[in-house]
Protein backbone atom coordinates (compact mmCIF):
# COMPACT_ATOMS: atom_id res chain seq x y z
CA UNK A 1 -45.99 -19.98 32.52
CA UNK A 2 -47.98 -17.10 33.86
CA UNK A 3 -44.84 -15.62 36.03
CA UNK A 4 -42.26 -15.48 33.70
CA UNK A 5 -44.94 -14.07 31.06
CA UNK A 6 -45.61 -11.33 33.35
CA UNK A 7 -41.82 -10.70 33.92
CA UNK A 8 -41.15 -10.44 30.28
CA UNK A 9 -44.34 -8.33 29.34
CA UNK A 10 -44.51 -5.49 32.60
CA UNK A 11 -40.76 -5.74 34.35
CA UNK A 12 -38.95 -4.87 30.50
CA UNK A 13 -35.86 -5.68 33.05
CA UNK A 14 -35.42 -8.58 30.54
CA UNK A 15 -36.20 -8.29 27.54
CA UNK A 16 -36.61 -10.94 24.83
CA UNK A 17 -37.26 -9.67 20.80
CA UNK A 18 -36.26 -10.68 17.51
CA UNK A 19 -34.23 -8.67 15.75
CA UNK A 20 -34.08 -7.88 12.13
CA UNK A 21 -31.85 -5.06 11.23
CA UNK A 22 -28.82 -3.25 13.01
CA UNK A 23 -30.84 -0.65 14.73
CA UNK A 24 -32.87 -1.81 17.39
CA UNK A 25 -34.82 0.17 19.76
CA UNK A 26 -36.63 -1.88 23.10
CA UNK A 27 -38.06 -0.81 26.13
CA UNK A 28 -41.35 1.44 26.55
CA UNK A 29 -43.23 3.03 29.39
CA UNK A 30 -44.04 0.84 32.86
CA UNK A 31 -46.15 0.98 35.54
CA UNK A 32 -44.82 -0.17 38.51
CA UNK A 33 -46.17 -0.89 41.73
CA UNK A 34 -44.33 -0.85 44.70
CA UNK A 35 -43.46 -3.91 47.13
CA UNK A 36 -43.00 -4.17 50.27
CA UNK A 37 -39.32 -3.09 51.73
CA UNK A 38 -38.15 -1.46 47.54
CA UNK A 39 -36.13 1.38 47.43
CA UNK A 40 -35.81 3.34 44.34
CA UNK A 41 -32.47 2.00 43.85
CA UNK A 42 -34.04 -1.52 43.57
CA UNK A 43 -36.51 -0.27 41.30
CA UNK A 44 -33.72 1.04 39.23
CA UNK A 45 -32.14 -2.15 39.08
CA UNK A 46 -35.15 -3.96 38.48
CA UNK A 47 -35.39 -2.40 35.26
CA UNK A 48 -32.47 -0.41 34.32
CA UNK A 49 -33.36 3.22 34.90
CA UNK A 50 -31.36 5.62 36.72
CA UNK A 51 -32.91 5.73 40.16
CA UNK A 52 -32.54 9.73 40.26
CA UNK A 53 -34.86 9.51 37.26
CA UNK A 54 -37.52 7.60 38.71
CA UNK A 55 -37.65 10.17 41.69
CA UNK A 56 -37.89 12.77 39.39
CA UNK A 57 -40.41 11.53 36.90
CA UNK A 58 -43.14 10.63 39.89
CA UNK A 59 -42.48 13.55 41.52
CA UNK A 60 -40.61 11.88 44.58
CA UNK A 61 -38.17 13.24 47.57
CA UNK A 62 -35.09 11.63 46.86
CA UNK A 63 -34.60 11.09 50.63
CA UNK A 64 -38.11 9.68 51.14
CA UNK A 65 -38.68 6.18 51.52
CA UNK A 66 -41.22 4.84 48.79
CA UNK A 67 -44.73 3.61 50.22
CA UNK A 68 -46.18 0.55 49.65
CA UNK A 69 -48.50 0.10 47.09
CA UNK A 70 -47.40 3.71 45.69
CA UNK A 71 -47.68 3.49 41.98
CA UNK A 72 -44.38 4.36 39.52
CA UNK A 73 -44.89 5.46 36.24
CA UNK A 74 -41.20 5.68 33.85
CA UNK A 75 -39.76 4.65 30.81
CA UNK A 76 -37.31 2.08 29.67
CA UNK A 77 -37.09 2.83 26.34
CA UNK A 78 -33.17 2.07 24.59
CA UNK A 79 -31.32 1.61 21.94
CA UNK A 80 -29.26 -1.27 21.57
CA UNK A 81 -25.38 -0.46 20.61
CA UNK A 82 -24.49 -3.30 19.08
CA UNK A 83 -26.62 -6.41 17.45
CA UNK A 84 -24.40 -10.12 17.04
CA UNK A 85 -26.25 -13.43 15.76
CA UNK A 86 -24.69 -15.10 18.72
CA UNK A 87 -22.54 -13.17 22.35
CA UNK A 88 -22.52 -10.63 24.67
CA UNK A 89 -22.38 -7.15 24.55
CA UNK A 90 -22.03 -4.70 27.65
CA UNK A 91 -22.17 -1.04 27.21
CA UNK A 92 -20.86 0.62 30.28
CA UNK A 93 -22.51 3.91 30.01
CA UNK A 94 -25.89 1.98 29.63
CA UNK A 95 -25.08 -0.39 32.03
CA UNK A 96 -26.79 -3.34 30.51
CA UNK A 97 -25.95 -6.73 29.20
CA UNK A 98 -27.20 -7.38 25.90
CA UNK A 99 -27.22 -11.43 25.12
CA UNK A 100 -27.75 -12.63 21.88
CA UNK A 101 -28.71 -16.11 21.10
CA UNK A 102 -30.61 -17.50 17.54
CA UNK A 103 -31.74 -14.91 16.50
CA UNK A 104 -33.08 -13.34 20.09
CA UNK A 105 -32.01 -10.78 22.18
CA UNK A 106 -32.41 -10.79 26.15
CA UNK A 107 -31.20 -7.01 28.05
CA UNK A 108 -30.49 -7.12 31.85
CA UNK A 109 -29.38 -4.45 33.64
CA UNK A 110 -25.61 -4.47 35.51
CA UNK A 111 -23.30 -3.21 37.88
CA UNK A 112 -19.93 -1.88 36.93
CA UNK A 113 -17.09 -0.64 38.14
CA UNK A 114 -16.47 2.67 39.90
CA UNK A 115 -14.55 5.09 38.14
CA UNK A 116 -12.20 5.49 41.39
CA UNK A 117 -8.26 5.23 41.02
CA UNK A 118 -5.17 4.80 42.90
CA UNK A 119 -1.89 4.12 42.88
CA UNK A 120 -2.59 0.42 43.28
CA UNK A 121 -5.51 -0.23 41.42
CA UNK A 122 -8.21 0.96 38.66
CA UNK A 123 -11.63 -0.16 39.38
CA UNK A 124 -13.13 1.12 35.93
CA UNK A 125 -14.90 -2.22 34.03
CA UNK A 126 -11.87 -2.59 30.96
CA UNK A 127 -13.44 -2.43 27.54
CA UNK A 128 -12.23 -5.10 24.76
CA UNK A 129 -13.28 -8.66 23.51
CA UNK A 130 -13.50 -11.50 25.55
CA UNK A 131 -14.42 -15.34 25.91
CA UNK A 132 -16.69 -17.07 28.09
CA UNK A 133 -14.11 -19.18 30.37
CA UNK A 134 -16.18 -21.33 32.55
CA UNK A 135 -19.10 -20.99 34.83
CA UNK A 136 -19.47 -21.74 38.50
CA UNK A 137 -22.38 -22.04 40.85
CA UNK A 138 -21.83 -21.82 44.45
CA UNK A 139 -18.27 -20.46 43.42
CA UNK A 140 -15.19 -19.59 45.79
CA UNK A 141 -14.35 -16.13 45.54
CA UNK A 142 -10.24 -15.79 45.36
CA UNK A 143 -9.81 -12.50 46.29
CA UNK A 144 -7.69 -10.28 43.84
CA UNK A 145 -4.22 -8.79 45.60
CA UNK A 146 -5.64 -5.09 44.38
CA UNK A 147 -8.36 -5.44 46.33
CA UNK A 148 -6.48 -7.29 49.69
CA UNK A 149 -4.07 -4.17 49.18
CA UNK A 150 -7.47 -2.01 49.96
CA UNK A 151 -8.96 -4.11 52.91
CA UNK A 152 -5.51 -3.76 54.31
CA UNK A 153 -5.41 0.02 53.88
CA UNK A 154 -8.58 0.49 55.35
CA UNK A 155 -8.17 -1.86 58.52
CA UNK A 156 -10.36 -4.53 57.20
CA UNK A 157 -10.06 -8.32 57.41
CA UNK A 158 -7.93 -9.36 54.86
CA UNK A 159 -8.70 -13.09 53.01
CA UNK A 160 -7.19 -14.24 50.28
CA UNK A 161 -10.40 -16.36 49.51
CA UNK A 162 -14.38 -16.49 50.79
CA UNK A 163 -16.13 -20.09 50.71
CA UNK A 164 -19.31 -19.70 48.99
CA UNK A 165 -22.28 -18.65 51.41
CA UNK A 166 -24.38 -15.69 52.53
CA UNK A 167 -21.05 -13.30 52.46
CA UNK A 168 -19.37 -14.52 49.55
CA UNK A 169 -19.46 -11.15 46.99
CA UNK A 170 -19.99 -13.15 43.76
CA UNK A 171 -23.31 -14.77 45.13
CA UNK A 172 -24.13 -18.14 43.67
CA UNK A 173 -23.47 -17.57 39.83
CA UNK A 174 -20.04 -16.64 38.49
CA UNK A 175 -19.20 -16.49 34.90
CA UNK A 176 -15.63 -16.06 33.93
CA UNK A 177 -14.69 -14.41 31.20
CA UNK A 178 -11.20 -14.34 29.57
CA UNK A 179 -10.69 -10.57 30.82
CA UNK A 180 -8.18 -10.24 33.72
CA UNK A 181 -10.46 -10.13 36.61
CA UNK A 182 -13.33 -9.75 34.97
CA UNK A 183 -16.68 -11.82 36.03
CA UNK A 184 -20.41 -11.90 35.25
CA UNK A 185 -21.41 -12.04 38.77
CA UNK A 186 -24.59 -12.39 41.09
CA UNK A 187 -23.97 -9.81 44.32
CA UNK A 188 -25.18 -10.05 47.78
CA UNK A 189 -25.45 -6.02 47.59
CA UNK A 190 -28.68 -5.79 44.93
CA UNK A 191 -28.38 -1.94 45.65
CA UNK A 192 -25.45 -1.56 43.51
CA UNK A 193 -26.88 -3.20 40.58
CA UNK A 194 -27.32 -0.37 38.16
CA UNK A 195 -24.50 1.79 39.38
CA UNK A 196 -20.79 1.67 39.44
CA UNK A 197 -19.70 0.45 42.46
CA UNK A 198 -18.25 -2.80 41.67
CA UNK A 199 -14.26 -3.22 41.32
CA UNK A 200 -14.34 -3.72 37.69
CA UNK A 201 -17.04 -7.18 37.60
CA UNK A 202 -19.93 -7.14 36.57
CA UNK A 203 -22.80 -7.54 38.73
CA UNK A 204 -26.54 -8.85 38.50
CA UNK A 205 -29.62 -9.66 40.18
CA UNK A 206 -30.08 -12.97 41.28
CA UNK A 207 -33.62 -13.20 39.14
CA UNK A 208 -31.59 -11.98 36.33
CA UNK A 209 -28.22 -14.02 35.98
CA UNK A 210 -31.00 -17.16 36.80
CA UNK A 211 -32.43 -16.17 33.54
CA UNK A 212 -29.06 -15.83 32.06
CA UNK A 213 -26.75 -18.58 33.59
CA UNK A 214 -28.00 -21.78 31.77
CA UNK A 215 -28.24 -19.88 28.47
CA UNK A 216 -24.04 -19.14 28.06
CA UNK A 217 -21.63 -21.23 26.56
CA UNK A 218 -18.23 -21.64 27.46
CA UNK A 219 -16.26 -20.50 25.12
CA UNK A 220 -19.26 -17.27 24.03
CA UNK A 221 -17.64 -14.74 22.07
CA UNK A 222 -18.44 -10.79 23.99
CA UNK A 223 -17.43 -7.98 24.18
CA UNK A 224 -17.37 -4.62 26.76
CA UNK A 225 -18.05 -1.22 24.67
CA UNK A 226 -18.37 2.53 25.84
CA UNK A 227 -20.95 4.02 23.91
CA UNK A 228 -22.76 6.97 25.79
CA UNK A 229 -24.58 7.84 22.65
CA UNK A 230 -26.54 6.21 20.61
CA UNK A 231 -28.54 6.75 17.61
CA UNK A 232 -31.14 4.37 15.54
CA UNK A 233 -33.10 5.07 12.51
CA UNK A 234 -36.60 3.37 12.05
CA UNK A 235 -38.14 2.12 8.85
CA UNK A 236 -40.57 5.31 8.49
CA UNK A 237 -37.39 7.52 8.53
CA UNK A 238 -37.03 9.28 12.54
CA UNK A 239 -34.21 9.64 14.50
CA UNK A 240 -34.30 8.48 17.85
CA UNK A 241 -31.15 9.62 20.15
CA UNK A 242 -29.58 8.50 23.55
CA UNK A 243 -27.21 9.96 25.83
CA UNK A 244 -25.98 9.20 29.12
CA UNK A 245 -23.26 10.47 31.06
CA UNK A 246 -19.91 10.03 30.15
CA UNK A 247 -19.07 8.34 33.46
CA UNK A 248 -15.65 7.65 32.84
CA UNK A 249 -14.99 11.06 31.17
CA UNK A 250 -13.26 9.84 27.66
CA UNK A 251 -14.73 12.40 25.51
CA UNK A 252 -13.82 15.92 26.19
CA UNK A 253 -17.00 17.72 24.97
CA UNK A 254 -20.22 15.45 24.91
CA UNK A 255 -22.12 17.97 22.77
CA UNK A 256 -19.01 18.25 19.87
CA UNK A 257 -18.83 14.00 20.61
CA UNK A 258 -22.96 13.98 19.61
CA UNK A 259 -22.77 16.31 17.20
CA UNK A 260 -20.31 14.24 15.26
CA UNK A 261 -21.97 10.85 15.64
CA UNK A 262 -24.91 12.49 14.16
CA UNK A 263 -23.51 14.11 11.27
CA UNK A 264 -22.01 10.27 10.32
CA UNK A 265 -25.84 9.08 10.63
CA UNK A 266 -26.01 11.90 8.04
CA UNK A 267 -28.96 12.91 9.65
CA UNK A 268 -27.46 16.52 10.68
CA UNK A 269 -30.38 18.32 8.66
CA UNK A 270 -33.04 15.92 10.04
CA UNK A 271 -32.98 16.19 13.92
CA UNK A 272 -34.66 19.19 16.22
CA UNK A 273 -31.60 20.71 18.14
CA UNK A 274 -33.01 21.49 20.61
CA UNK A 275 -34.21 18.33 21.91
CA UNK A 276 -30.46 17.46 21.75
CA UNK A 277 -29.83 19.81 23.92
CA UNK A 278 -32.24 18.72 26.20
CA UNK A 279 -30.95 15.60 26.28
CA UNK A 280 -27.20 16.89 26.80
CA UNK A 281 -28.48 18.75 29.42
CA UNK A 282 -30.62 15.80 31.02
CA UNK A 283 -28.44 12.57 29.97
CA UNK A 284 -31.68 10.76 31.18
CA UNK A 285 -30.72 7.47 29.17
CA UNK A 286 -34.00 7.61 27.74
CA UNK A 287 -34.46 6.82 23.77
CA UNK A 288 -36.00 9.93 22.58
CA UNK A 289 -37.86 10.34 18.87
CA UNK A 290 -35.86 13.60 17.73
CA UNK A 291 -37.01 13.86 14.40
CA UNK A 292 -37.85 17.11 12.97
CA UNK A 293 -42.21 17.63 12.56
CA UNK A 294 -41.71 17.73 8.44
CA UNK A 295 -39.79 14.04 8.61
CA UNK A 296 -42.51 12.46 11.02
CA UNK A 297 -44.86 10.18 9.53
CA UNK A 298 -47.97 11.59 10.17
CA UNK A 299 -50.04 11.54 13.05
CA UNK A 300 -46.83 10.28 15.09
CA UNK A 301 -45.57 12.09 18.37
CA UNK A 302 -42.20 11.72 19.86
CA UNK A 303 -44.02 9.62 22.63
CA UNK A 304 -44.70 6.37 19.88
CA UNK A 305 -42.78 3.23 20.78
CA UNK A 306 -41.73 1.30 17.78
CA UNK A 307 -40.45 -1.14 19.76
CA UNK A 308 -43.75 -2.10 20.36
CA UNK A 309 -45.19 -3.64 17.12
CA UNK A 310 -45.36 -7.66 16.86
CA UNK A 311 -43.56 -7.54 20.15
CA UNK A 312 -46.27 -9.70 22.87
CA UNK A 313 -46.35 -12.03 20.88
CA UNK A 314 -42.27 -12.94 20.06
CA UNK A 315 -42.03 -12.82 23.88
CA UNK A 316 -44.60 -15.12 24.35
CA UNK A 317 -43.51 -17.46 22.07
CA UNK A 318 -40.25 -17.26 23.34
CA UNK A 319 -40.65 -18.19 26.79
CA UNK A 320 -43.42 -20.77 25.82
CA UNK A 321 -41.10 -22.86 24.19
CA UNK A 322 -37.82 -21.68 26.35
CA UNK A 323 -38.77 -21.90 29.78
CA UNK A 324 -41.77 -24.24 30.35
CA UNK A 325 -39.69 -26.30 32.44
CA UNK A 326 -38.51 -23.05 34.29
CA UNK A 327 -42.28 -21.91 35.07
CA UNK A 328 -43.37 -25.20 36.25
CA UNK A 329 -41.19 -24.40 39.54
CA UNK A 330 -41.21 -20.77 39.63
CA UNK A 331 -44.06 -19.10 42.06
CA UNK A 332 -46.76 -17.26 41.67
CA UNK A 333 -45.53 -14.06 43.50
CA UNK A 334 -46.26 -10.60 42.96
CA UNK A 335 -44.71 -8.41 40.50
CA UNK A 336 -42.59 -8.16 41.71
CA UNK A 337 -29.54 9.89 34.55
CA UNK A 338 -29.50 6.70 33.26
């Protein structure tokens, strides 16, 4: 019980809450410390934060390797697009899987496709609805004819299909959904979890599709969205606002795309400007409070974290009564631009 408290409470990489309206806002600052052999991308993918952020925040060489033991300070704080009783939601610009089950919501960070294009293939993640087909452990990877086309190109090895193993791409979890080519996938390259590198799938973490494997359902409703803004409202009346970057360039101005998603919040007259701007000009994927000073409850700064009220204790409860079997084998290891 003790590991996968400590997961749920300091990684935020997965993150369990109960919901009660449509805007939801998780996530908050961590301190992390750093293992032996991490890069920042795997720090990134930990916990879903842009690993260019990370550098920046700690004050970090890009280039540098990170020391063991070196403390990280950063924030994870989002806003979810969409909230379901029961499914899956994936927002590509956030890269993160939102699953929604009775009334709880779990967030894990993902891989997605590339925005690179040819004449044979697209390798941008499709948007639309979907359906959970089937799930497969230890699964055979058939290996799409786009993607044979490529190895040939490039003078690589070309197989139509890879036994599972140590090289097999899709690791040992596959989910199928009802998407053309589309899976929920572990990958054997961790370092492009939280980027798009992937040829349209949708990668994970082995610690994280572990989590989420025995929890779907064939025949789960979901759903891939592109939402690089988003914008919640909380009870005492501020704005919080998120932007990333418009990876696969659909919208031709981001600040007259913001602008307008803003005025249908109605909450034109309510939000500082200029800390839109900032955020424009940053797309740091970050949740920021934006409120003007008059509409913040007193006493408030723009560094609260709503998402933190009431919330130790639903996680808690959830993984007391959800994975007590789980703990009883897990060890006790160390903890471990958008």
């Amino acid at each position: 019980m003790k590991s996968l408290i400590k997961t749920a409470l300091f990684l935020v990489c997965i993150l369990f809450a109960q919901y009660v309206s449509a805007d939801m806002i998780i996530g908050g600052d961590v301190t992390h410390t750093v293992g032996k052999g991490e890069n920042l991308y795997r720090v990134g993918a930990k916990y879903g934060v842009y690993w260019k952020t990370i550098a920046r925040i700690n004050g970090l060489n890009e280039k540098d390797p990170l020391v063991e033991g070196a403390i990280l300070k950063f924030n994870t704080r989002k806003i979810v697009p969409r909230v379901v009783d029961t499914g899956i939601i994936v927002n590509i610009p956030d890269r993160t899987l939102y699953f929604f089950r009775d009334k709880q919501l779990m967030a894990l960070p993902v891989g997605l496709g590339a925005s690179y294009k040819n004449e044979y293939s697209d390798w941008k993640t499709p948007e639309g609805k979907f359906r959970i087909v089937s799930k497969r452990k230890d699964p055979t990877w058939y290996v799409p004819e786009s993607i044979q086309i490529e190895y040939a190109l490039k003078g690589k090895n070309v197989e139509e299909t890879v036994p599972p193993g140590p090289k097999n791409p899709l690791g040992k979890y596959a989910i199928k959904t009802s998407l053309p080519a589309v899976l929920i996938h572990e990958t054997i390259w961790p370092g492009s979890v939280y980027r798009y590198m992937s040829h349209g799938c949708i990668r994970m973490l082995r610690e994280h599709i572990e989590q989420l494997f025995p929890l779907v359902e064939v025949n789960m409703q979901g759903e891939i969205i592109y939402e690089p803004v988003k914008i919640a409202r909380t009870d005492d009346g501020r704005t919080f606002v998120e932007i990333r970057t418009d990876i696969y360039r659909k919208h031709k101005s981001m600040k007259n795309y913001t602008a307008k998603l803003i005025d249908a919040r109605g909450v034109s007259d309510k939000v500082d400007w200029q800390k839109i701007d900032r955020l424009l000009k940053e797309e740091s994927g970050v949740a920021e409070d934006v409120s003007l000073e008059k509409h913040a409850k007193p006493g408030a700064s723009s560094e609260s974290d709503p998402s933190k009220a009431g919330f130790t204790s639903q996680v808690v409860d959830y993984f007391k009564s959800k994975f007590n079997k789980s703990d009883q084998a897990a060890s006790t290891g160390n903890n471990n631009k958008q």
